[in-house]
C-alpha atoms as a PDB file:
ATOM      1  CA  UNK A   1    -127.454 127.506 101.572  1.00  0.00           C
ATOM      2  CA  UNK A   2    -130.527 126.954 101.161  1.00  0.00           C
ATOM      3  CA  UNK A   3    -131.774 130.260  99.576  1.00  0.00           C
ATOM      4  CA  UNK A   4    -135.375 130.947  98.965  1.00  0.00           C
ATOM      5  CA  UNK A   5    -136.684 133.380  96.567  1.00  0.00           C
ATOM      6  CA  UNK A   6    -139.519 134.224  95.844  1.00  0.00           C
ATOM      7  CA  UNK A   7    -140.850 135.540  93.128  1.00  0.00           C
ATOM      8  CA  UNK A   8    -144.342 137.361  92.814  1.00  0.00           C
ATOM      9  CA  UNK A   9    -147.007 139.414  90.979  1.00  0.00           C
ATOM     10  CA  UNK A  10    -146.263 143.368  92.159  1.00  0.00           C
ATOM     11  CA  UNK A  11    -150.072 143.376  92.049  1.00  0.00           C
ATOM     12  CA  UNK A  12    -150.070 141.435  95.490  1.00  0.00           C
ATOM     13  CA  UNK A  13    -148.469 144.598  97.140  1.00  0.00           C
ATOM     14  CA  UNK A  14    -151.819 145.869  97.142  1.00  0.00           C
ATOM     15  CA  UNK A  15    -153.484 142.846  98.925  1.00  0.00           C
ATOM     16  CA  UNK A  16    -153.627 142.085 102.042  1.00  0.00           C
ATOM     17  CA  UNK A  17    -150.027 139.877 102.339  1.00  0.00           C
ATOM     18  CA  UNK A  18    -147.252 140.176 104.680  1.00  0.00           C
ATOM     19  CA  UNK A  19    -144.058 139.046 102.802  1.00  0.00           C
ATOM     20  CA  UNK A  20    -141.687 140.174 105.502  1.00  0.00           C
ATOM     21  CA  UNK A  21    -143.971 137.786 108.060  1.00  0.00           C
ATOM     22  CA  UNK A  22    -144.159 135.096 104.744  1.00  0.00           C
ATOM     23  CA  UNK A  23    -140.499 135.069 104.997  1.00  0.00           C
ATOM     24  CA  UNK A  24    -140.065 134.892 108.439  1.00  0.00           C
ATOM     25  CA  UNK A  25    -142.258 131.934 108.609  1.00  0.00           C
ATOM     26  CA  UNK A  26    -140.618 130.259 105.632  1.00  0.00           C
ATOM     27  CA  UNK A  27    -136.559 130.651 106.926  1.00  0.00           C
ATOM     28  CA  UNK A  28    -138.008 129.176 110.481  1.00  0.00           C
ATOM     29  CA  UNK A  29    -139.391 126.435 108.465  1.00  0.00           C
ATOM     30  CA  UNK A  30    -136.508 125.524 106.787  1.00  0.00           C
ATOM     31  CA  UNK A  31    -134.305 125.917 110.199  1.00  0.00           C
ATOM     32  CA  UNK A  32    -136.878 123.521 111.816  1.00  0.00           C
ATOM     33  CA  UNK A  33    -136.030 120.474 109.069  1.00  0.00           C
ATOM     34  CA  UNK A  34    -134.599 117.659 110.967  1.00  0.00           C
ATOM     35  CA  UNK A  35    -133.362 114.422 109.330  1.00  0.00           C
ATOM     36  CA  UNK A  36    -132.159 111.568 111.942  1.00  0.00           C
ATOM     37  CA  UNK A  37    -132.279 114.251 114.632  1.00  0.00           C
ATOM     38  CA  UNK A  38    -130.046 116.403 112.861  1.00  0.00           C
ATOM     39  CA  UNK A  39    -130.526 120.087 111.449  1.00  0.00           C
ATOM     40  CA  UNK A  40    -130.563 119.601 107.489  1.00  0.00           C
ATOM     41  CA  UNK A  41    -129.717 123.240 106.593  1.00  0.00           C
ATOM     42  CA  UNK A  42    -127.179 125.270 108.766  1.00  0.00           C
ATOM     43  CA  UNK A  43    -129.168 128.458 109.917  1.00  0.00           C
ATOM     44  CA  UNK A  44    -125.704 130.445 109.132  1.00  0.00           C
ATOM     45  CA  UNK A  45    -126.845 129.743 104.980  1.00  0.00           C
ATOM     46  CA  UNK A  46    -130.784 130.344 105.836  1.00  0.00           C
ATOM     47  CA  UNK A  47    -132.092 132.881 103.501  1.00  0.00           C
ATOM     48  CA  UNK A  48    -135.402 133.899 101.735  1.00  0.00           C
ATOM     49  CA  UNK A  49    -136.318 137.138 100.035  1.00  0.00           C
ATOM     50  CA  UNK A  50    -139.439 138.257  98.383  1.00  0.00           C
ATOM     51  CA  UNK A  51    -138.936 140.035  95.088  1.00  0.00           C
ATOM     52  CA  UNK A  52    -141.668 141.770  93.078  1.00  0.00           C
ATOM     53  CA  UNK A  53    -141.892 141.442  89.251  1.00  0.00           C
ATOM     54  CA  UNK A  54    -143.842 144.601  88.062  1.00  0.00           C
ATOM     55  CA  UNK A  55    -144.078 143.521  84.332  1.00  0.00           C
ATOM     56  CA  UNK A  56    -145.840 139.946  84.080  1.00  0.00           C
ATOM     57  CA  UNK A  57    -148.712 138.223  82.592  1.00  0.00           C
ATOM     58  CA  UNK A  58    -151.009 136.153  83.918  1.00  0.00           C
ATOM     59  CA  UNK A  59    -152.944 132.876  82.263  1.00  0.00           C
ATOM     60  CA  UNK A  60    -154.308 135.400  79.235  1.00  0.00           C
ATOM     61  CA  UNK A  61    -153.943 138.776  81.006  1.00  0.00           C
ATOM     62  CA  UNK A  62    -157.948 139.738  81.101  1.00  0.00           C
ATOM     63  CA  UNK A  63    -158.567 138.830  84.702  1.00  0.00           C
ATOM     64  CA  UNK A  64    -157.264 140.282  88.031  1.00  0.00           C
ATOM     65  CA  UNK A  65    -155.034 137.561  89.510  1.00  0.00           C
ATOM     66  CA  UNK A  66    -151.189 136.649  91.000  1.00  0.00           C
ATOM     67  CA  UNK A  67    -148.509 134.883  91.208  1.00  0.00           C
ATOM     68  CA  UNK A  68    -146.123 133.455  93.797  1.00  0.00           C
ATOM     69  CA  UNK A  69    -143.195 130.927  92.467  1.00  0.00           C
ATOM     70  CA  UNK A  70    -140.474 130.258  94.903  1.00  0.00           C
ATOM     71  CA  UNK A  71    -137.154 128.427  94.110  1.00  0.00           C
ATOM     72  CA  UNK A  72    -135.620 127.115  97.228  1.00  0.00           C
ATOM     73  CA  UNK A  73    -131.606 126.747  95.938  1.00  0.00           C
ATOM     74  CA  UNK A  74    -129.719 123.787  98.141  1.00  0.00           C
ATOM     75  CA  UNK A  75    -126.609 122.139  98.396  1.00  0.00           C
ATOM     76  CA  UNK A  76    -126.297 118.887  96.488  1.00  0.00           C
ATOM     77  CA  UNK A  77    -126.209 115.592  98.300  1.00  0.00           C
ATOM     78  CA  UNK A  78    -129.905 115.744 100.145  1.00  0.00           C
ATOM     79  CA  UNK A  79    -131.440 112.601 100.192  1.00  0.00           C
ATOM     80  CA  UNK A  80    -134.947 112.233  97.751  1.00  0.00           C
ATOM     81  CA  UNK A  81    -136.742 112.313 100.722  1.00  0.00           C
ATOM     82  CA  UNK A  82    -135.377 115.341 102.785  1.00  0.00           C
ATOM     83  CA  UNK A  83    -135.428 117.472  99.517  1.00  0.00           C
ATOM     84  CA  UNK A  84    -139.439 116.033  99.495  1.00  0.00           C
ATOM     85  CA  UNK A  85    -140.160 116.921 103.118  1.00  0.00           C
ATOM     86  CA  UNK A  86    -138.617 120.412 103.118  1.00  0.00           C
ATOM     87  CA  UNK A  87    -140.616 120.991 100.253  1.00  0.00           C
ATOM     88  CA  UNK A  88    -144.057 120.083 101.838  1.00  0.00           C
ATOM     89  CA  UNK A  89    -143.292 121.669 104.456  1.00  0.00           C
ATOM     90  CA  UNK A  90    -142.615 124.941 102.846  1.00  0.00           C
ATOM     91  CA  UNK A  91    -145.458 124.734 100.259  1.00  0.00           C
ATOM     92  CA  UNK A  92    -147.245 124.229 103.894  1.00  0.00           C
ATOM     93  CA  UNK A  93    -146.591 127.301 105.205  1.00  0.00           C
ATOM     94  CA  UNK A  94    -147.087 129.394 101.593  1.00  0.00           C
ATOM     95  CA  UNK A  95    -150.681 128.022 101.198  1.00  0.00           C
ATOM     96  CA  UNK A  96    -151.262 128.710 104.592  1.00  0.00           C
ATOM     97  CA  UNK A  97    -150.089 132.535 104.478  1.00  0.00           C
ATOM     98  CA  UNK A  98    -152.301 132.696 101.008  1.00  0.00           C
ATOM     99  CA  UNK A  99    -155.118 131.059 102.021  1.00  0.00           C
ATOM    100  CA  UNK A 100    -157.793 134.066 102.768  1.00  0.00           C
ATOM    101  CA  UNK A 101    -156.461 135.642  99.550  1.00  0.00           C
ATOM    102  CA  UNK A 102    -156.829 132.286  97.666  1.00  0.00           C
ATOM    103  CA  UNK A 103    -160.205 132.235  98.179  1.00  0.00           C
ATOM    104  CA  UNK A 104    -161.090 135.901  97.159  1.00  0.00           C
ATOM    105  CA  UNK A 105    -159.365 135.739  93.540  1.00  0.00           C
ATOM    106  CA  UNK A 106    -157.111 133.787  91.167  1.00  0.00           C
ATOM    107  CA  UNK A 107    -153.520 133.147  92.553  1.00  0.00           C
ATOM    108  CA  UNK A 108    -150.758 130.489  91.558  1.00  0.00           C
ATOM    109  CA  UNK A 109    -148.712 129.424  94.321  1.00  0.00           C
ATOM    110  CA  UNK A 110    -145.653 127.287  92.762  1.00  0.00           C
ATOM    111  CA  UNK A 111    -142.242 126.130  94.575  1.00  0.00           C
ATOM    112  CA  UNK A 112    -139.408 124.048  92.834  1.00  0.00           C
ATOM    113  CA  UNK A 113    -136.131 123.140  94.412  1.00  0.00           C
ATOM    114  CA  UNK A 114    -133.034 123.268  92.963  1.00  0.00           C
ATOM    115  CA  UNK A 115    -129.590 121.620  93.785  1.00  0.00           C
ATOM    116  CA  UNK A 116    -126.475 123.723  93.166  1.00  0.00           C
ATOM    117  CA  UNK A 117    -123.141 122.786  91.457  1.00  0.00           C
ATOM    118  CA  UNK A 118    -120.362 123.608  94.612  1.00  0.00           C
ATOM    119  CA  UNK A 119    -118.309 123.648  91.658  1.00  0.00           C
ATOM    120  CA  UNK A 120    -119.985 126.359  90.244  1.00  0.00           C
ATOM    121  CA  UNK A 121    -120.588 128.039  93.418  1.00  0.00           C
ATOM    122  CA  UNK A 122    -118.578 130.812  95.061  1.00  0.00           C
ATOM    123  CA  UNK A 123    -119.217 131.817  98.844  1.00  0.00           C
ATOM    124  CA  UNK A 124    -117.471 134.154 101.392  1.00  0.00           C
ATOM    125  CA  UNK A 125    -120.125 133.810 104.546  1.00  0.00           C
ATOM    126  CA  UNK A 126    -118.732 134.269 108.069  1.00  0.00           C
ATOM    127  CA  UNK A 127    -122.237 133.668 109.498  1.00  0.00           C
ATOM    128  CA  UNK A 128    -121.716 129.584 110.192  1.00  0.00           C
ATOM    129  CA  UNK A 129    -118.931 130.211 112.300  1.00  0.00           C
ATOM    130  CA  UNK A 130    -120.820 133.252 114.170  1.00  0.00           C
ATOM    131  CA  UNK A 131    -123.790 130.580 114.980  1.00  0.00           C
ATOM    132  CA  UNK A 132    -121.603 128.628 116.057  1.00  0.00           C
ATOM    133  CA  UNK A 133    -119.935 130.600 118.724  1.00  0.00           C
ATOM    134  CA  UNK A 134    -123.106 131.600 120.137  1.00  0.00           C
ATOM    135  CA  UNK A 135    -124.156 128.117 120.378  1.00  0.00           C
ATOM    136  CA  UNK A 136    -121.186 127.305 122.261  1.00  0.00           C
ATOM    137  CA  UNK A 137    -121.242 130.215 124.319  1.00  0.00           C
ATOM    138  CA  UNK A 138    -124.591 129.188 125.539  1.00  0.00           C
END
């Protein structure tokens, strides 16, 4: 972990966004989060994905607008103040990306983050240990 997903109005493939470059820009952000010196989230557990919902409804459904929620999943045990920052920064970089679209129509840009349960959680990842023999070989 962390996992970002985000979630958003199928109309918006029609406008003028670049997801893949939205979640670029978001996983570097949340590889960039430092607390004490220290990376908070392992880049082996970065992901974010961009899913489209093609049936929603918008405010009352008469006017031409979107949506983008995403729900940044984390490992428990974050500090108040780490899960604050990471979540500035990343609703940073998603009004940002929206910004010349924000001011052309209605859009609602929403982020929540979520700690999981480890014991609820299941994982088979080799990725960590693949970072971290390049970083040693380096």
């Amino acid at each position: 972990m962390p996992h970002l997903t985000l979630e958003y109005s199928a109309n918006l493939d029609h406008a003028p966004v670049d997801f893949h470059a939205l979640c670029q820009a978001l996983a570097q952000c949340l590889i960039d989060q430092h607390d004490d010196g220290a990376a908070v989230y392992p880049i082996g557990g970065v992901r974010v994905r961009a899913l489209a919902a093609t049936h929603y409804c918008i405010a009352d459904g008469t006017q031409e607008a979107g949506f983008v929620h995403g729900c940044l999943k984390i490992g428990a045990g974050r500090s108040e103040a780490v899960r604050k920052a990471t979540g500035e920064a990343l609703f940073d970089v998603m009004k940002k990306h929206f910004a010349a679209l924000y001011a052309q129509t209605g859009l609602a840009l929403s982020l929540e983050i979520i700690e999981s349960n480890e014991a609820s959680s299941w994982k088979h990842n080799n990725l960590h240990a693949r970072f971290r023999h390049l970083a040693s070989a380096s």
